[in-house]
Protein backbone atom coordinates (compact mmCIF):
# COMPACT_ATOMS: atom_id res chain seq x y z
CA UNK A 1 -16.52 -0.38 -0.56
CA UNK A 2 -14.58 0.99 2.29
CA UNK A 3 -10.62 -0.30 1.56
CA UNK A 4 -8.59 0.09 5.05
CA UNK A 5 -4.70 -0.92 4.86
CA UNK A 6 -3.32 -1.19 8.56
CA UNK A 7 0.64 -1.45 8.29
CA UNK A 8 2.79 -1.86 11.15
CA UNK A 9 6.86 -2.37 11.54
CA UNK A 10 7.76 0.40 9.44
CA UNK A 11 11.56 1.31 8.60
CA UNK A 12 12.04 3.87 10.58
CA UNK A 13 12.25 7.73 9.65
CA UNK A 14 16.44 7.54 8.68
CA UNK A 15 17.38 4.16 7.01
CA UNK A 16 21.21 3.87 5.93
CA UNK A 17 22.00 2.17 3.00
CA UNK A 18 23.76 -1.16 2.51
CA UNK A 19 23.21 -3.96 0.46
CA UNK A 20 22.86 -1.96 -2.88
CA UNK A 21 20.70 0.54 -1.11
CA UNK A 22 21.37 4.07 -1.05
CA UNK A 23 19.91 4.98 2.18
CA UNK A 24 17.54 8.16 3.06
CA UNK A 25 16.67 10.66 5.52
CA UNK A 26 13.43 11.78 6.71
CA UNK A 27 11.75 8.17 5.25
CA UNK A 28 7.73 9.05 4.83
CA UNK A 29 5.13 6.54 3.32
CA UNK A 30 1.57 6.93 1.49
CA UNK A 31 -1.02 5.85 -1.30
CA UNK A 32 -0.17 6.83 -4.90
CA UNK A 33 -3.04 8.31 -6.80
CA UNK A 34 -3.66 6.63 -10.35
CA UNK A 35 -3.81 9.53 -12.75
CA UNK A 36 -1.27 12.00 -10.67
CA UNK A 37 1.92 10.43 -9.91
CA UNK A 38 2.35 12.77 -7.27
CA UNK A 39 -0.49 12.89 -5.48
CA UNK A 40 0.39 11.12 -2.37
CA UNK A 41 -2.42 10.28 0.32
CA UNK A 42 -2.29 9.97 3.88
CA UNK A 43 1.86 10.64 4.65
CA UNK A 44 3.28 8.73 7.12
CA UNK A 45 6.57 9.05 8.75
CA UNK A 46 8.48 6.00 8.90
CA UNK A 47 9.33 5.68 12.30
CA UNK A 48 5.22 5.54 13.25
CA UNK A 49 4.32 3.12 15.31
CA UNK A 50 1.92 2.29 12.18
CA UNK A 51 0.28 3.46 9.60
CA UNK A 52 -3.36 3.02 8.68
CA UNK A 53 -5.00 4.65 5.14
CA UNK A 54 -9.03 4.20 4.64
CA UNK A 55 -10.02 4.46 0.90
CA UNK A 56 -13.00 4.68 -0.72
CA UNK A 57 -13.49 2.16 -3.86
CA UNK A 58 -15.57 0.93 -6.50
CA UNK A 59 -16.14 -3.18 -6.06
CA UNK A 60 -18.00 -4.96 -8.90
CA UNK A 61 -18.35 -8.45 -9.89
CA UNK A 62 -16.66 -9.29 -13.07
CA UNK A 63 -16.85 -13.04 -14.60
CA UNK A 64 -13.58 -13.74 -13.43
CA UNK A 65 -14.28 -12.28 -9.32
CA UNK A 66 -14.69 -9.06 -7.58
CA UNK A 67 -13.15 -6.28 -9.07
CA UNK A 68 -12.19 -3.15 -7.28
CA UNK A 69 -11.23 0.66 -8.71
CA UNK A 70 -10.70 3.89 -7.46
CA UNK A 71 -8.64 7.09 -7.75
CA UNK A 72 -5.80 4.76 -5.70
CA UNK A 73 -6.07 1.84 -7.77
CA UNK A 74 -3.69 1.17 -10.29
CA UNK A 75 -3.71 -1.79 -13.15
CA UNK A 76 -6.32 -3.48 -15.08
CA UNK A 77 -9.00 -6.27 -13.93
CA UNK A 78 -7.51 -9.12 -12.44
CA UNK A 79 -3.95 -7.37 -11.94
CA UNK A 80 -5.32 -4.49 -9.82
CA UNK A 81 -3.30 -2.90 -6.81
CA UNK A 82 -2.16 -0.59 -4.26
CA UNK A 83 0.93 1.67 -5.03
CA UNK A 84 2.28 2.19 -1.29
CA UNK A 85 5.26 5.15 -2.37
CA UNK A 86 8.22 5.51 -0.03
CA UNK A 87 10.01 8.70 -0.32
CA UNK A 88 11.84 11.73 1.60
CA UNK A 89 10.04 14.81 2.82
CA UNK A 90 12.01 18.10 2.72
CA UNK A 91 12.47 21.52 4.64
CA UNK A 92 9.15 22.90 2.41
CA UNK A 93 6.94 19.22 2.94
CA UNK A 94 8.09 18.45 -0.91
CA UNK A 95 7.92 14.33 -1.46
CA UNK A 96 10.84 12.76 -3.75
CA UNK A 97 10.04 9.00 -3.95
CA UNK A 98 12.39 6.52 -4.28
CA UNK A 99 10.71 3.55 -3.70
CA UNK A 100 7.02 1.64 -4.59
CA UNK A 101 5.67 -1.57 -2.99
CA UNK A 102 2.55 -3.13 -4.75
CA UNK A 103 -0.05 -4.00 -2.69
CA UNK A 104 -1.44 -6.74 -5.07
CA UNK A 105 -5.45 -7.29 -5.36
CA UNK A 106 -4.85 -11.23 -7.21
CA UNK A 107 -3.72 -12.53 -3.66
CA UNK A 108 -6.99 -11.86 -2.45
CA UNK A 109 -8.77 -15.12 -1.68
CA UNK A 110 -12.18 -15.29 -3.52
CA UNK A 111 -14.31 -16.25 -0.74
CA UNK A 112 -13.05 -12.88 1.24
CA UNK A 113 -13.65 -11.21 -1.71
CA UNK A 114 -16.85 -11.97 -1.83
CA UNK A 115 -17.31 -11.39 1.46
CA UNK A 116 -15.81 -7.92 1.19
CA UNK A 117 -18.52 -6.94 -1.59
CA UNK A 118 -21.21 -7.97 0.82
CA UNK A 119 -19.62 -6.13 3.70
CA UNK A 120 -18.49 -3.06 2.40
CA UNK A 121 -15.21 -3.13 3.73
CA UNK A 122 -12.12 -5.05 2.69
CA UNK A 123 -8.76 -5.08 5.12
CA UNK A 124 -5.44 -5.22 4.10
CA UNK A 125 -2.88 -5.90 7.60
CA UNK A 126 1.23 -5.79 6.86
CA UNK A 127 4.47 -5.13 7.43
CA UNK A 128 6.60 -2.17 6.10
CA UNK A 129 9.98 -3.29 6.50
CA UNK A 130 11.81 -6.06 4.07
CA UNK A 131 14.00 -8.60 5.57
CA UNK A 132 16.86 -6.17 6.01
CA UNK A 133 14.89 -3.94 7.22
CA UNK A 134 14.90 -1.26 4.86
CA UNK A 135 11.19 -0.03 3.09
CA UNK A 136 9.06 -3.14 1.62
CA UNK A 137 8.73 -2.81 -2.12
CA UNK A 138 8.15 -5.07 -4.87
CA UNK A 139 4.89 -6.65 -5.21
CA UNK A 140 3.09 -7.70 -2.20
CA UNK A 141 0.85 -10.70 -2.00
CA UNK A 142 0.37 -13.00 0.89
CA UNK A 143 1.68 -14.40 3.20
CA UNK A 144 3.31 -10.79 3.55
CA UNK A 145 -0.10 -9.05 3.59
CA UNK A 146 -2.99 -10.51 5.27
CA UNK A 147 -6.63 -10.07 3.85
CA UNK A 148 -9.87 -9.90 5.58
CA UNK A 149 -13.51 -8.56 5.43
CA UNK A 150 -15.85 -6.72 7.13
């Protein structure tokens, strides 16, 4: 199964802190690879107009759905995700991240789901800044991600 994630509204590329947030320079966004910490996919920088990242997964049906793995997904069935990393790029294109979102798999209805498996292609469609406008993080489940298939 083909797994696209189409963000939009990022940060921007310098967000100053406030509200018990440091702020950062040079703000750059990708997909966290399971067994490497540091493997980063697909850098973006945060003042893109969006960002888009097309993975390549595993989809299965499991008694309790679908269930999706891959070298990007992170958790165990039926509390699967997305790791979307947030940190600074420096002078030599070294990543420091300060910041995860999840991009949750359990807010995925089960009729799209199954739709997805018989498609080959699931769609993930958000936003990258919080309400104050600094990177999203925390777990991310709808109605702040939208999910489609096909």
């Amino acid at each position: 199964m083909l797994m696209r994630i189409h963000a939009t509204d990022l940060p921007g590329r310098d967000c100053p802190g406030g509200g018990g947030f440091p702020g950062y320079g040079n703000v750059h966004v990708g997909v966290q690879g399971r067994v490497r910490r540091e493997e980063i996919l697909g850098l973006h920088p945060g003042d893109a107009p969006e960002a888009l990242w097309t993975l390549e997964c595993e989809a299965r049906h499991i008694p309790v759905g679908v269930d999706i793995r891959g070298p990007y997904v992170h958790g165990r069935p039926g509390g699967r995700f997305f790791y979307l990393a947030w940190g600074t790029v420096d002078g030599s294109g070294g990543f420091a991240m300060f910041r995860r979102a999840k991009l949750m798999f359990d807010g995925i209805a089960p009729e799209i789901a199954e739709a997805a498996l018989r498609s080959g292609a699931l769609h993930a469609r958000l936003g990258l800044s919080d309400a104050k406008g600094h990177p999203l993080c925390a777990a991310v489940r709808p109605p702040a991600v939208t999910w489609s298939a096909g």
